[in-house]
N, C-alpha and C. Protein backbone atom coordinates (compact mmCIF):
# COMPACT_ATOMS: atom_id res chain seq x y z
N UNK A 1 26.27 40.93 -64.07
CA UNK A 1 25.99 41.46 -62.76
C UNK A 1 24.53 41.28 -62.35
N UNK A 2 23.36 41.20 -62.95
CA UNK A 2 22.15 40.91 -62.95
C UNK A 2 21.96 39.83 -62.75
N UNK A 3 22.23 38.99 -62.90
CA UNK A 3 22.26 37.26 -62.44
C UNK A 3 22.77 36.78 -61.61
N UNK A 4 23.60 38.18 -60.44
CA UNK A 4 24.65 37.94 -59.59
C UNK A 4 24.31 37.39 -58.51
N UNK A 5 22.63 37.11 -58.49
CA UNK A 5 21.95 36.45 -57.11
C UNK A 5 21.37 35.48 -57.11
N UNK A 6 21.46 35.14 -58.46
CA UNK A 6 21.12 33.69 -58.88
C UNK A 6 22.12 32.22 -58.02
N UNK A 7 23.24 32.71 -57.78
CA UNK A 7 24.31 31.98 -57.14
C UNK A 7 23.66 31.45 -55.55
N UNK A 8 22.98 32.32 -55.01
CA UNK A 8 22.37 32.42 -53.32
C UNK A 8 21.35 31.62 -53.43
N UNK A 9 20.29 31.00 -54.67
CA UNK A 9 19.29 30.12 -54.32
C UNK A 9 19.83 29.09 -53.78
N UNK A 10 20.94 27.86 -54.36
CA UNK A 10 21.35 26.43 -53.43
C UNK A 10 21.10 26.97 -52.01
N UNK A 11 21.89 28.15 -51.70
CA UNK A 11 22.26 28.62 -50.35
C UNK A 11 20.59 28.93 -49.48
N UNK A 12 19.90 29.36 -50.13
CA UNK A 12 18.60 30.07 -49.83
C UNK A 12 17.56 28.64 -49.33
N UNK A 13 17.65 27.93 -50.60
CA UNK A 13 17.22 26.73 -50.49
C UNK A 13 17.30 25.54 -49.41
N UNK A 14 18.93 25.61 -49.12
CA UNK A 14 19.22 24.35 -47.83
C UNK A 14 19.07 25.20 -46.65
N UNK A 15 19.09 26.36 -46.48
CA UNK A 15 18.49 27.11 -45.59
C UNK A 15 17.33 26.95 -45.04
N UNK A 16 16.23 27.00 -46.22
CA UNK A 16 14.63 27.09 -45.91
C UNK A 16 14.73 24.92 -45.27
N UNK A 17 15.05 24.48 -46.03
CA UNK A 17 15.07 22.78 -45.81
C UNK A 17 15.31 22.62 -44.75
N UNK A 18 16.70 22.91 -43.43
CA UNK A 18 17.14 23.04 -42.50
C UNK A 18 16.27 23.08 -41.52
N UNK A 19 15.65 24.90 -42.05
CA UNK A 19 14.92 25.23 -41.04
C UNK A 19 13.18 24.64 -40.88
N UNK A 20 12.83 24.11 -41.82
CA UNK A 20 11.79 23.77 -41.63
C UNK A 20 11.61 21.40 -41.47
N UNK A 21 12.67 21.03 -41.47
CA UNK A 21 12.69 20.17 -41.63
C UNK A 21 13.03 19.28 -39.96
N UNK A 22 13.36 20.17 -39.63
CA UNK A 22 14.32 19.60 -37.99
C UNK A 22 12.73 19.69 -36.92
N UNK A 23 13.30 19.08 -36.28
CA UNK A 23 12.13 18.42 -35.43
C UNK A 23 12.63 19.68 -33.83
N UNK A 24 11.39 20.30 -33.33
CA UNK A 24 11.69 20.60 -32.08
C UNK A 24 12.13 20.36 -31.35
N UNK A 25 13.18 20.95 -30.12
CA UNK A 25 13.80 20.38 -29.40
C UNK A 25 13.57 21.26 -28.08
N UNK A 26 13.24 20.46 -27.24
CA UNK A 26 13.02 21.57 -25.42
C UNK A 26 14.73 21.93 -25.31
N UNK A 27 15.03 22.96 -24.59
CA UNK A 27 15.67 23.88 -24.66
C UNK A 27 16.42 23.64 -23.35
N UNK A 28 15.46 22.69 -22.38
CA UNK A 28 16.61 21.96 -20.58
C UNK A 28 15.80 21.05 -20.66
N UNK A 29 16.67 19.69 -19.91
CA UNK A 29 16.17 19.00 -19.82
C UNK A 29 15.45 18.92 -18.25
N UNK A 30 14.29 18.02 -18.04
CA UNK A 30 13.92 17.84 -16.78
C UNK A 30 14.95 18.20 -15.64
N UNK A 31 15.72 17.56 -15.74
CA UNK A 31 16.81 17.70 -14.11
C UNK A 31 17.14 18.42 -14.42
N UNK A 32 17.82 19.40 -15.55
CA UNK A 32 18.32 20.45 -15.12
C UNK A 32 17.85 21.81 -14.72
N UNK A 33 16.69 21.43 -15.45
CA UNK A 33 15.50 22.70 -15.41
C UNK A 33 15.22 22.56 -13.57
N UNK A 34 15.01 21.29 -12.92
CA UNK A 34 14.72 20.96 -11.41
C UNK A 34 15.46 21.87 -10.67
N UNK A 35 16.82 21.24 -11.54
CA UNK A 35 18.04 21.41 -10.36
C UNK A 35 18.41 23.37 -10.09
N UNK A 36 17.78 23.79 -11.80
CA UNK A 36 17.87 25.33 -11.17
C UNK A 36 16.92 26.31 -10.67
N UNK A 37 16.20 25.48 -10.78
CA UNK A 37 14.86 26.19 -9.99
C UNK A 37 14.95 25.84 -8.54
N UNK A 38 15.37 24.46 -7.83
CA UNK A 38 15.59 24.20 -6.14
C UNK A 38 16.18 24.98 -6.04
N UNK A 39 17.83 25.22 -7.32
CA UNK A 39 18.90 26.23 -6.28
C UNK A 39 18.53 27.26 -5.96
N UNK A 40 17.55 27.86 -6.66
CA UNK A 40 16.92 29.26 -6.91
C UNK A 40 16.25 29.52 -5.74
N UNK A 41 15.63 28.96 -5.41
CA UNK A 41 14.46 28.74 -4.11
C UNK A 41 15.39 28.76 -2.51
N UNK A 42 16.39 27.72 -2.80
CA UNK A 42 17.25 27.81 -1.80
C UNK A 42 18.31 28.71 -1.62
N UNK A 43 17.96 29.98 -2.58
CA UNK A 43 19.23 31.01 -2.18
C UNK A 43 20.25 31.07 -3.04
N UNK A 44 20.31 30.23 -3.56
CA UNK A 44 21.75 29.75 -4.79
C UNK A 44 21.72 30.82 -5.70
N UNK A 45 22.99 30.56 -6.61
CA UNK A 45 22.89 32.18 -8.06
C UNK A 45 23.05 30.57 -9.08
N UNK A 46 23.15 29.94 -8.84
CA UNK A 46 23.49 28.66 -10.21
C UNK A 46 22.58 28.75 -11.31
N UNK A 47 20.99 29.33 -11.30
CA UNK A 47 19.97 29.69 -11.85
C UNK A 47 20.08 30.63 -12.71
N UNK A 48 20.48 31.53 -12.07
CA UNK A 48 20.97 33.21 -12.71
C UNK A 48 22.10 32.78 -13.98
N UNK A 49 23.54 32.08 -12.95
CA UNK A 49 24.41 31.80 -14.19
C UNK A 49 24.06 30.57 -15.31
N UNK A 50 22.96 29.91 -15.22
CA UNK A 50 22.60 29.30 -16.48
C UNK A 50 21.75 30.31 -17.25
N UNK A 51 20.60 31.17 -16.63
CA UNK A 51 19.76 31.81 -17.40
C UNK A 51 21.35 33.16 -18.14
N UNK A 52 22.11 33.38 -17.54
CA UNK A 52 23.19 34.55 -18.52
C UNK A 52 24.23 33.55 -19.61
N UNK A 53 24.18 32.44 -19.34
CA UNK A 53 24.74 31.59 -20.06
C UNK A 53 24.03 31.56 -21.38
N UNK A 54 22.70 30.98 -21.63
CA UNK A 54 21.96 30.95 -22.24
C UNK A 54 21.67 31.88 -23.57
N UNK A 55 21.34 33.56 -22.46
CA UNK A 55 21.89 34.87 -22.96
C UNK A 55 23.05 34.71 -23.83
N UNK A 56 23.96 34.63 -23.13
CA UNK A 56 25.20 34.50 -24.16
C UNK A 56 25.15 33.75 -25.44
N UNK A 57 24.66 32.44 -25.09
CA UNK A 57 24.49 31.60 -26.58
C UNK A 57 23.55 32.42 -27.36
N UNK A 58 22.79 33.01 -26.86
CA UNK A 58 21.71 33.35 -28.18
C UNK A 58 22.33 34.84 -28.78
N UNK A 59 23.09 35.76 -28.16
CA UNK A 59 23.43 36.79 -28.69
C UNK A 59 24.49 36.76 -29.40
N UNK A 60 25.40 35.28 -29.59
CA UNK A 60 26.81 35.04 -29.90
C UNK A 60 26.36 34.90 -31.83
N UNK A 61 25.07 34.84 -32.19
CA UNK A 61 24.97 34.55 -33.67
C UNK A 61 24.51 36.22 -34.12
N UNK A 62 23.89 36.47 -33.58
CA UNK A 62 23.77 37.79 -33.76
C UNK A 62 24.58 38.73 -33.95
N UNK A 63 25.52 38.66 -33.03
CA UNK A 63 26.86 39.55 -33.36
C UNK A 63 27.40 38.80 -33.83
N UNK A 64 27.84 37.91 -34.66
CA UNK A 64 28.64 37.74 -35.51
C UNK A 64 27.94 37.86 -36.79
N UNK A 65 26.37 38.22 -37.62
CA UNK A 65 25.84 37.59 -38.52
C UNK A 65 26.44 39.71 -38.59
N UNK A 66 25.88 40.49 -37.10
CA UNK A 66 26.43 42.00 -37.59
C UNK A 66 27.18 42.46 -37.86
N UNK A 67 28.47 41.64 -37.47
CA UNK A 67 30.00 41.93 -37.40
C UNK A 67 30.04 41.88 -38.92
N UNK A 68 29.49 40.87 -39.39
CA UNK A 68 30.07 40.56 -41.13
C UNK A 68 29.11 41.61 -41.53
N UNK A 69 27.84 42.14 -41.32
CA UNK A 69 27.07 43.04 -42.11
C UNK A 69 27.91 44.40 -41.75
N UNK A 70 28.36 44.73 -40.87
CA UNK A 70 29.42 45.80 -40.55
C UNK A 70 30.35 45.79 -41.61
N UNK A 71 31.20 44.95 -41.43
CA UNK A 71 32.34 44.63 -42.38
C UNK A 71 31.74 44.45 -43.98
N UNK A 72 30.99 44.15 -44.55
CA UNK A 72 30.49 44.18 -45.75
C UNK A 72 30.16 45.88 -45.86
N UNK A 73 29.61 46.14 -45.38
CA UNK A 73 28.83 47.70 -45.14
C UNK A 73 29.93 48.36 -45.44
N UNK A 74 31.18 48.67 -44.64
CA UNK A 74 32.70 49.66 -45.00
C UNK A 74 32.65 49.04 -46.11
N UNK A 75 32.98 48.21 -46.28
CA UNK A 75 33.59 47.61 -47.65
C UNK A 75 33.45 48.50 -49.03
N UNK A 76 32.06 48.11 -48.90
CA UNK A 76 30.94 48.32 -50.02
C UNK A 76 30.87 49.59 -49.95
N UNK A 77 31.35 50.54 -49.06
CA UNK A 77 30.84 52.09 -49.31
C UNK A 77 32.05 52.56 -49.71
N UNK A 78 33.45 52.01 -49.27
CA UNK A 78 34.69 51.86 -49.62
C UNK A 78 34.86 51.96 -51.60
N UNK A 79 34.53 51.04 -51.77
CA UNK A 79 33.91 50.68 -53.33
C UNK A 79 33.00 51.44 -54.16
N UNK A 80 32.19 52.07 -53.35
CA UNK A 80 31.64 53.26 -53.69
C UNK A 80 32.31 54.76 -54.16
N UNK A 81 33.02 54.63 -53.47
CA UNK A 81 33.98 55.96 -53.04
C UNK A 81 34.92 55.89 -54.09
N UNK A 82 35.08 54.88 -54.27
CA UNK A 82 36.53 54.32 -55.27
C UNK A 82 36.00 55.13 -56.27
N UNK A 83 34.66 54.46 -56.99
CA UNK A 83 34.20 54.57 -58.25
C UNK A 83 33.59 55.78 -58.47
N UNK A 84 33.32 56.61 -57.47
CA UNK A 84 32.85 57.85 -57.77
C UNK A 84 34.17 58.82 -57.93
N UNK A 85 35.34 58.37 -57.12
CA UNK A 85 36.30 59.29 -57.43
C UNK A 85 36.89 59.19 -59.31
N UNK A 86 37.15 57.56 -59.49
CA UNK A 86 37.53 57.19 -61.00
C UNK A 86 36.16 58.04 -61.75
N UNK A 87 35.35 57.95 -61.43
CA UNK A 87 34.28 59.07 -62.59
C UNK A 87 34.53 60.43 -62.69
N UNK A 88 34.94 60.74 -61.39
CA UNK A 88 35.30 62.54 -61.50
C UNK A 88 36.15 62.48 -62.14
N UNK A 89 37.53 61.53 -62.10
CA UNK A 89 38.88 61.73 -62.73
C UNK A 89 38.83 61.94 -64.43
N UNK A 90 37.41 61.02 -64.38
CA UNK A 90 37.74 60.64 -66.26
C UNK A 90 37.35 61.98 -66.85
């Protein structure tokens, strides 16, 4: 059980590589960045629904990275519960 995190370095490792290895990337390109800033100016919402779009992509990893820390969390206290009851029993 002490060595049980030894398994997460590969994982830890192509992680750090990933993230430090990839080259920057702008986030709109010219025209589209143009095209929602004119609509914007001219009254349009096309601006708004790319900037909540956007929103959406970035909050969609987040709740799912919590959903599993949620779900690990019951689990694990679940497992807890187990083993404290089998100790009273013995």
């Amino acid at each position: 059980m002490k060595n049980n995190w030894l398994r997460f370095i590969p994982l830890f490792a192509l992680t750090l590589m990933l993230t430090f290895s990839s080259t920057p990337a702008n986030a709109q390109c010219p025209m589209c960045r143009m095209s929602a800033e004119t609509n914007l100016k001219n009254g349009g919402s096309a601006g708004r629904g790319l900037n909540a779009g956007i929103l959406y992509m970035l909050a969609t990893p987040y709740l799912i990275v919590g959903g599993l820390a949620f779900v690990w969390w019951r689990n694990r206290r679940k497992e807890e519960e187990e083993e404290k009851e089998e100790a009273l029993m013995v």
